[in-house]
Protein backbone atom coordinates (compact mmCIF):
# COMPACT_ATOMS: atom_id res chain seq x y z
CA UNK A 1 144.05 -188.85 -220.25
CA UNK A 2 145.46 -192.40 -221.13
CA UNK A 3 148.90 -192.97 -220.95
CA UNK A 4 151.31 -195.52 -220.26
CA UNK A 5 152.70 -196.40 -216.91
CA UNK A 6 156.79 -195.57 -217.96
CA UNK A 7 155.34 -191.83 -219.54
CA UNK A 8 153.01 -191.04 -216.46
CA UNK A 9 155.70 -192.01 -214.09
CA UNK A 10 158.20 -190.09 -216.51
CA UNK A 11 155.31 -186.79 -216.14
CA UNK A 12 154.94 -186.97 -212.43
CA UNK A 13 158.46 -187.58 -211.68
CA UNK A 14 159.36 -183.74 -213.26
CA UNK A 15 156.04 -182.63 -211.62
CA UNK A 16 157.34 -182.94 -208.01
CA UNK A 17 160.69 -182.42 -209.01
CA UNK A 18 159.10 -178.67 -210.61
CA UNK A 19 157.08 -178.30 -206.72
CA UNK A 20 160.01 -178.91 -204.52
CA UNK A 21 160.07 -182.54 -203.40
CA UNK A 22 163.56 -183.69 -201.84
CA UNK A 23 165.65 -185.08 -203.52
CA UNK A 24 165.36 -188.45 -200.60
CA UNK A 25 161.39 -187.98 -200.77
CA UNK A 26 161.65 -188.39 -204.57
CA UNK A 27 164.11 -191.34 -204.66
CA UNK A 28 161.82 -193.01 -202.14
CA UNK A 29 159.32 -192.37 -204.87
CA UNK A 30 161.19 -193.88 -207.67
CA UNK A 31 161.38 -196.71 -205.52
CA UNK A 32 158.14 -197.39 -205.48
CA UNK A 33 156.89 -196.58 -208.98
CA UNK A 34 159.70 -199.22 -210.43
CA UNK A 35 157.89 -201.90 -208.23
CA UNK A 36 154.38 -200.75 -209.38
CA UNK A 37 155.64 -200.40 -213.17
CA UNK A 38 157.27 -204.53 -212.82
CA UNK A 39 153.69 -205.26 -211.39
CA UNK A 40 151.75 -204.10 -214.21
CA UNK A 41 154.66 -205.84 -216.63
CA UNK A 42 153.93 -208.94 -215.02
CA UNK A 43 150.29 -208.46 -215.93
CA UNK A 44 150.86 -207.12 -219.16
CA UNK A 45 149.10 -204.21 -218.90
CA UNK A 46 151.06 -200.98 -220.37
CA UNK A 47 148.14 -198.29 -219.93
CA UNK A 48 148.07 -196.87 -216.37
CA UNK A 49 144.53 -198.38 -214.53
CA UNK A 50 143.90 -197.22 -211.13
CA UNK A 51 142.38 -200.97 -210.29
CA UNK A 52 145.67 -202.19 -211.03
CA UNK A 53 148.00 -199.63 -208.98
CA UNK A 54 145.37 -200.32 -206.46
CA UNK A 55 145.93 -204.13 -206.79
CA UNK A 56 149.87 -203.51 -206.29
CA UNK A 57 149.04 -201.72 -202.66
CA UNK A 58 146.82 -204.44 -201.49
CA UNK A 59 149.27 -207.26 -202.91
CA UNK A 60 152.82 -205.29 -201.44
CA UNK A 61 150.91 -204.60 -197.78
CA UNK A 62 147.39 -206.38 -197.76
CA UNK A 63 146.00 -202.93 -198.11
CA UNK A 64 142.27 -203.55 -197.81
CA UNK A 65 142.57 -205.87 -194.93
CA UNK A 66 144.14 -203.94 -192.73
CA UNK A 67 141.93 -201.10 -193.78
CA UNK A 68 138.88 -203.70 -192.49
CA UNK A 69 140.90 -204.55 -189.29
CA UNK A 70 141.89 -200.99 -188.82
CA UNK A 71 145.65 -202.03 -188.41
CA UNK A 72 146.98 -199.50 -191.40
CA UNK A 73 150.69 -197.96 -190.69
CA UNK A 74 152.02 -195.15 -192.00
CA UNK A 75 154.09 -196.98 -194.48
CA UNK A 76 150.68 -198.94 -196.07
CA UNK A 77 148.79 -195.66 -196.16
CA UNK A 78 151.94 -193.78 -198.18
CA UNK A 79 151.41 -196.66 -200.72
CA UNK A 80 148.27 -195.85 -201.09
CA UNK A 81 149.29 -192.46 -202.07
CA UNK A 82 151.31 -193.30 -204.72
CA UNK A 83 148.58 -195.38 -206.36
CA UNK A 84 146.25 -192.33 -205.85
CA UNK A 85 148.49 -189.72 -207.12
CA UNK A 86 149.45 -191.65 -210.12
CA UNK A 87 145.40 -191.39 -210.47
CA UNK A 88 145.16 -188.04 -210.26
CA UNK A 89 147.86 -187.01 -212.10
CA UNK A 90 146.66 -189.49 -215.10
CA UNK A 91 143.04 -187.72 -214.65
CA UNK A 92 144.24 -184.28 -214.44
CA UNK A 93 148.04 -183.67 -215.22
CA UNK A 94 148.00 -182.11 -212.20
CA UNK A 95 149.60 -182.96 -208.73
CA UNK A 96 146.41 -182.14 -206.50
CA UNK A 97 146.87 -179.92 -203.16
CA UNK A 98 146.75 -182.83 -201.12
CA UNK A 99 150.22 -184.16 -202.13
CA UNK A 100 151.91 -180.82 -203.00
CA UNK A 101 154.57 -179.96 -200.21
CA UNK A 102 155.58 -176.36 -201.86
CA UNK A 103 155.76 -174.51 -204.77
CA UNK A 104 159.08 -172.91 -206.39
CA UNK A 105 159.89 -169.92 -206.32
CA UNK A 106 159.28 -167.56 -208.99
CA UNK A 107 162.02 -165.96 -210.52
CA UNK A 108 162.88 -164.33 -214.14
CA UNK A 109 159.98 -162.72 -216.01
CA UNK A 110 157.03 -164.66 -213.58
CA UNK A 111 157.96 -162.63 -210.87
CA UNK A 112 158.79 -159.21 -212.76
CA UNK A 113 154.82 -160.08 -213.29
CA UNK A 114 154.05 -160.45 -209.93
CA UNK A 115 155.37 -157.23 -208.71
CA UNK A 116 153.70 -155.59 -211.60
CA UNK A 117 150.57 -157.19 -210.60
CA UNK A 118 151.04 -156.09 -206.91
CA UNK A 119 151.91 -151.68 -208.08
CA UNK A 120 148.60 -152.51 -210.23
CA UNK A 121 146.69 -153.73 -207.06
CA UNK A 122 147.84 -150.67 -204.86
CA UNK A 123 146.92 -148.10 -207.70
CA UNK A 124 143.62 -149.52 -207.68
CA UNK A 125 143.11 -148.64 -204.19
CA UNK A 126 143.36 -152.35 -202.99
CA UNK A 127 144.85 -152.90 -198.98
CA UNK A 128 147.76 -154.07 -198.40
CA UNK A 129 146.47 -157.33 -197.16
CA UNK A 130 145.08 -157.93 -200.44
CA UNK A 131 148.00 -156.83 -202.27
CA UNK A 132 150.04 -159.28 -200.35
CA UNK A 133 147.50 -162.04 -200.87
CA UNK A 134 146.38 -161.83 -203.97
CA UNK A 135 150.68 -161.70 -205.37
CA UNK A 136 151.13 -165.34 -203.43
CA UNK A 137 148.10 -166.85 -205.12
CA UNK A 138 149.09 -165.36 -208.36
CA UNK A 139 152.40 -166.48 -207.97
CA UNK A 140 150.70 -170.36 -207.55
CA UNK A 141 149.40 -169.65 -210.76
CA UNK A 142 152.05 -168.54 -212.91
CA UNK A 143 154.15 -170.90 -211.61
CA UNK A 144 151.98 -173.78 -213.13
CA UNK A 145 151.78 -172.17 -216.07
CA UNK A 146 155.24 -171.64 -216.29
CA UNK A 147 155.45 -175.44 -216.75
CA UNK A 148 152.88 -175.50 -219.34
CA UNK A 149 154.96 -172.87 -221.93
CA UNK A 150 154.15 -169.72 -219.76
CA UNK A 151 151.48 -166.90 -219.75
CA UNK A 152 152.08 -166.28 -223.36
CA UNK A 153 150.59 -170.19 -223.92
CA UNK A 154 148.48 -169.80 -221.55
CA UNK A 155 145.03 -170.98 -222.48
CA UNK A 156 141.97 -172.78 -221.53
CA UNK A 157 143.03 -175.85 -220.57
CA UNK A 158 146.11 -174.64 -218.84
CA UNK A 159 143.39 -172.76 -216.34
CA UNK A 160 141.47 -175.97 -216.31
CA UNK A 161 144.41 -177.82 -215.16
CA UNK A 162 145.29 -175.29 -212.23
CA UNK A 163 141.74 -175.45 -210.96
CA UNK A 164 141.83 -179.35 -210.52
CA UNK A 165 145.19 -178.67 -208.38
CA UNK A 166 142.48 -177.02 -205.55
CA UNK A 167 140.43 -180.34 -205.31
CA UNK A 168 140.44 -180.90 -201.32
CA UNK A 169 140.24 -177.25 -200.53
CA UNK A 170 137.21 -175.60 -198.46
CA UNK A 171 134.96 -173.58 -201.13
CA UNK A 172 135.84 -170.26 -199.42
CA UNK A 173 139.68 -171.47 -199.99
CA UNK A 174 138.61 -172.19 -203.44
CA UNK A 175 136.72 -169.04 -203.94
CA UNK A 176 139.45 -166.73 -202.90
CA UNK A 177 142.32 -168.42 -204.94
CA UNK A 178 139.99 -168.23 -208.20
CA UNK A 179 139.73 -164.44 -207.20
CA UNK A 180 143.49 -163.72 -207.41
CA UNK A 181 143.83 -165.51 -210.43
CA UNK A 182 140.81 -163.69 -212.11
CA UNK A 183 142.48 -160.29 -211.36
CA UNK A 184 145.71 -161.31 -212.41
CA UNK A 185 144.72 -162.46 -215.93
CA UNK A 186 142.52 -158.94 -215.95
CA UNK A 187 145.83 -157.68 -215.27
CA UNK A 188 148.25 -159.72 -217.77
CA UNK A 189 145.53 -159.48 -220.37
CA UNK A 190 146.04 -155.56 -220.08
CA UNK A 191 149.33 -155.92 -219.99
CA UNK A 192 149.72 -158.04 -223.28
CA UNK A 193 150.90 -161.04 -221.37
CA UNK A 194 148.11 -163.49 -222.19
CA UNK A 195 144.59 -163.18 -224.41
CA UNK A 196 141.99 -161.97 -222.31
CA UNK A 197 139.81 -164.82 -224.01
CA UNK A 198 141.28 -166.92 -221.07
CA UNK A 199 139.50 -165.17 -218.54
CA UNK A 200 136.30 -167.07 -219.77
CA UNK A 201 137.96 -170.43 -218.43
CA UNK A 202 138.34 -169.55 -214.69
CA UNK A 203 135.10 -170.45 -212.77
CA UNK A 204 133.10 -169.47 -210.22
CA UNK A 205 132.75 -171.05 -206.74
CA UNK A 206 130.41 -169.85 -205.23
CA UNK A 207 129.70 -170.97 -201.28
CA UNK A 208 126.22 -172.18 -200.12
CA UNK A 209 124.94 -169.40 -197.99
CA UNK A 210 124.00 -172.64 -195.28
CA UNK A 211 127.88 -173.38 -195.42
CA UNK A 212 128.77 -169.60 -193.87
CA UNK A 213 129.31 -169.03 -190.49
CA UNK A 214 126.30 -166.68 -188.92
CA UNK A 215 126.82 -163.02 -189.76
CA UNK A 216 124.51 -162.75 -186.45
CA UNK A 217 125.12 -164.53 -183.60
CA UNK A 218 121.95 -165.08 -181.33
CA UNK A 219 122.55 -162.87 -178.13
CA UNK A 220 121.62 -165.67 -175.41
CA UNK A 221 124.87 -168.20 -177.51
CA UNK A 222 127.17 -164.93 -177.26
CA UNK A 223 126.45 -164.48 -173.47
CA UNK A 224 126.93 -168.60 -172.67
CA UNK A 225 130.40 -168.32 -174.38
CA UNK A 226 131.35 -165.28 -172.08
CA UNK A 227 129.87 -166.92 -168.89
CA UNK A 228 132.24 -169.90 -169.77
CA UNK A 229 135.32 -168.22 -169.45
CA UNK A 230 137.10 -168.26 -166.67
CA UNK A 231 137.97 -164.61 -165.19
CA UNK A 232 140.58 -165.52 -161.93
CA UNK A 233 143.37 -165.31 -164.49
CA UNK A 234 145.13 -162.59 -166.77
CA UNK A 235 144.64 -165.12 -170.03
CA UNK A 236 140.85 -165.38 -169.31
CA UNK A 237 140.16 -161.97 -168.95
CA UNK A 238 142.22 -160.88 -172.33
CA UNK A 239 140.03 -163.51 -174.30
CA UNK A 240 136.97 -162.05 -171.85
CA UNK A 241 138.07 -158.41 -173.88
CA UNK A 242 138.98 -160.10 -176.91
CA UNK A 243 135.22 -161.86 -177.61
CA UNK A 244 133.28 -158.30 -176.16
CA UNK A 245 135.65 -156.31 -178.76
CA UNK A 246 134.11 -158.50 -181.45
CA UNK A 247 130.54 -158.99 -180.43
CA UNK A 248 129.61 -155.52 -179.19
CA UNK A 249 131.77 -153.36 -181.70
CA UNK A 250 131.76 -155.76 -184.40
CA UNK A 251 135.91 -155.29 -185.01
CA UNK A 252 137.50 -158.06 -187.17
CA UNK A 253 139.67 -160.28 -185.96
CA UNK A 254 142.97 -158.83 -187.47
CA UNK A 255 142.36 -155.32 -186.30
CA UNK A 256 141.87 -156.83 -182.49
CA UNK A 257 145.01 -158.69 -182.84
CA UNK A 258 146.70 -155.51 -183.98
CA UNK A 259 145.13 -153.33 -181.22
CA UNK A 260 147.20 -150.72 -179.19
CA UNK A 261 147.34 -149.51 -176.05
CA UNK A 262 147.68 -146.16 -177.48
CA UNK A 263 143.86 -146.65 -179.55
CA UNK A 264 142.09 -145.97 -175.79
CA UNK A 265 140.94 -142.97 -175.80
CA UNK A 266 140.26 -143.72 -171.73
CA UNK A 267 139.11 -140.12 -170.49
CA UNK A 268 136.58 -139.98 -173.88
CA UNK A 269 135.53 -143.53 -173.63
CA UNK A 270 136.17 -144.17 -176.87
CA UNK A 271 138.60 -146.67 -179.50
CA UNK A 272 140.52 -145.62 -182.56
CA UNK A 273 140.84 -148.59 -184.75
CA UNK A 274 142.95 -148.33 -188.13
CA UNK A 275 140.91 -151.20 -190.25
CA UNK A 276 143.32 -153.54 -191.65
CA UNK A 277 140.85 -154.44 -195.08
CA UNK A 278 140.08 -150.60 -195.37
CA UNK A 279 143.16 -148.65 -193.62
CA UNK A 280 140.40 -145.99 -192.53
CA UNK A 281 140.73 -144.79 -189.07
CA UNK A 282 137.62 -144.54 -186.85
CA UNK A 283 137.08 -143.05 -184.03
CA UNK A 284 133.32 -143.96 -183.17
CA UNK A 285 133.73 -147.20 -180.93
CA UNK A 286 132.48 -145.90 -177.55
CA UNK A 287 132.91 -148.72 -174.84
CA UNK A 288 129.60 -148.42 -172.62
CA UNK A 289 129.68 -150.05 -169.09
CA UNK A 290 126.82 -152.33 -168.88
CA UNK A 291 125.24 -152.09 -165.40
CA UNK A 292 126.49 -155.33 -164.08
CA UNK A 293 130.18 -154.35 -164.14
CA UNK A 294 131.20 -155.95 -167.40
């Protein structure tokens, strides 16, 4: 997207205004984009050119110097920022996650959505951790679009737009937020809120199976983490019971954290667990006694 320094700056100015900036963060802000806009004046250059934003940092802080000597401050690196943002937003209309310091909150017919989204997620059988997650995501999402004319102008490149907003994200981050949105725009199409023809535009990410973390840990690493921890002392021997909950009964993290004393069955040897991504209840975690006392 080409566009002149004065409308960019104009653009981004509303954009962070729309996510939440400060008002002191943004006037700090303006600050600086006046001094990068008399820059490319005095070079008369009127299209925004990354080279040149880039040539303002290095001329108001010897950028690229200090970068060599490894002597950047604070101050020189949030230059830099503002050069790179201006670059992103120029690419992609689109503050990236990088820079964005919160999102607004929805209000009006956005979130009457949201909480129509979230009854349609619990009839569908869906936990309530995924009810609860998949509404914030969603929210992200129709709150962009509610700068872009809304779901009902919702379209292709509105979706495009959103998904350049992730750029800096880990794929599973990625994968999950593109997941929400997917089954939100199943919902709204249903709903007559947007043309299901959109649904086409959101991607996949997919993560490379090398990227995962082991479904299977090798016995001999599990037993070197337990022999490191240190057992004299009441914290070492809850993360002692933590790690054997997870490697010999295979319990998720979330259900260990929300683990009673009243889910002992002591006398029958046995745990009740309530799964947090399932809500079933199972009673079938026996807790053998290995013959070396652990």
């Amino acid at each position: 997207m080409i566009a002149t320094v004065s409308a960019l700056v104009s653009g981004l100015d509303a954009e962070l205004r729309r996510l939440g900036y400060k008002d002191s963060t943004l006037v700090w802000y303006r600050g600086c984009w006046r001094r990068l806009e008399r820059f490319f004046a005095a070079r008369g250059v009127e299209e925004f050119s990354l080279d040149v934003a880039m040539a303002w940092v290095d001329a108001a802080c010897g950028f690229f110097d200090k970068e060599r000597a490894g002597t950047l401050k604070p101050n020189d690196i949030y230059l830099f920022r503002v050069a790179q943002m201006l670059g992103d937003y120029a690419a992609h209309g689109a503050v990236l996650r990088r820079y964005s310091r919160s999102v607004s909150k929805l209000d009006g017919p956005g979130a009457e959505a949201i909480v129509r989204f979230q009854a349609w997620l619990r009839a569908a059988g869906h936990s309530a951790s995924t009810v609860r997650t998949y509404g914030t995501l969603a929210g992200e999402f129709v709150a962009f679009v509610g700068t872009r004319g809304g779901l009902a102008r919702c379209d292709a490149g509105a979706v495009e737009a959103f998904v350049a907003t992730l750029t800096g994200y880990q794929v599973k981050t990625v994968e999950q937020k593109l997941c929400a949105v997917r089954s939100f725009i199943r919902f709204a199409a249903a709903d007559g809120l947007l043309d299901a023809a959109v649904l086409d535009a959101v991607p996949a990410a997919r993560a490379s199976k090398r990227a995962r973390v082991p479904s299977v840990w090798d016995p001999g690493h599990v037993a070197r983490i337990l022999d490191a921890i240190d057992r004299s002392n009441p914290c070492g021997k809850r993360d002692y019971a933590i790690i054997l909950l997870i490697t010999r009964l295979g319990l998720r993290s979330i259900d260990v954290k929300r683990l009673e004393f009243a889910d002992f069955d002591w006398p029958g040897n046995r745990l009740c667990v309530t799964q947090a991504k399932t809500t079933h209840r199972g009673c079938n975690y026996r807790c053998s006694k290995r013959s070396d006392g652990r």
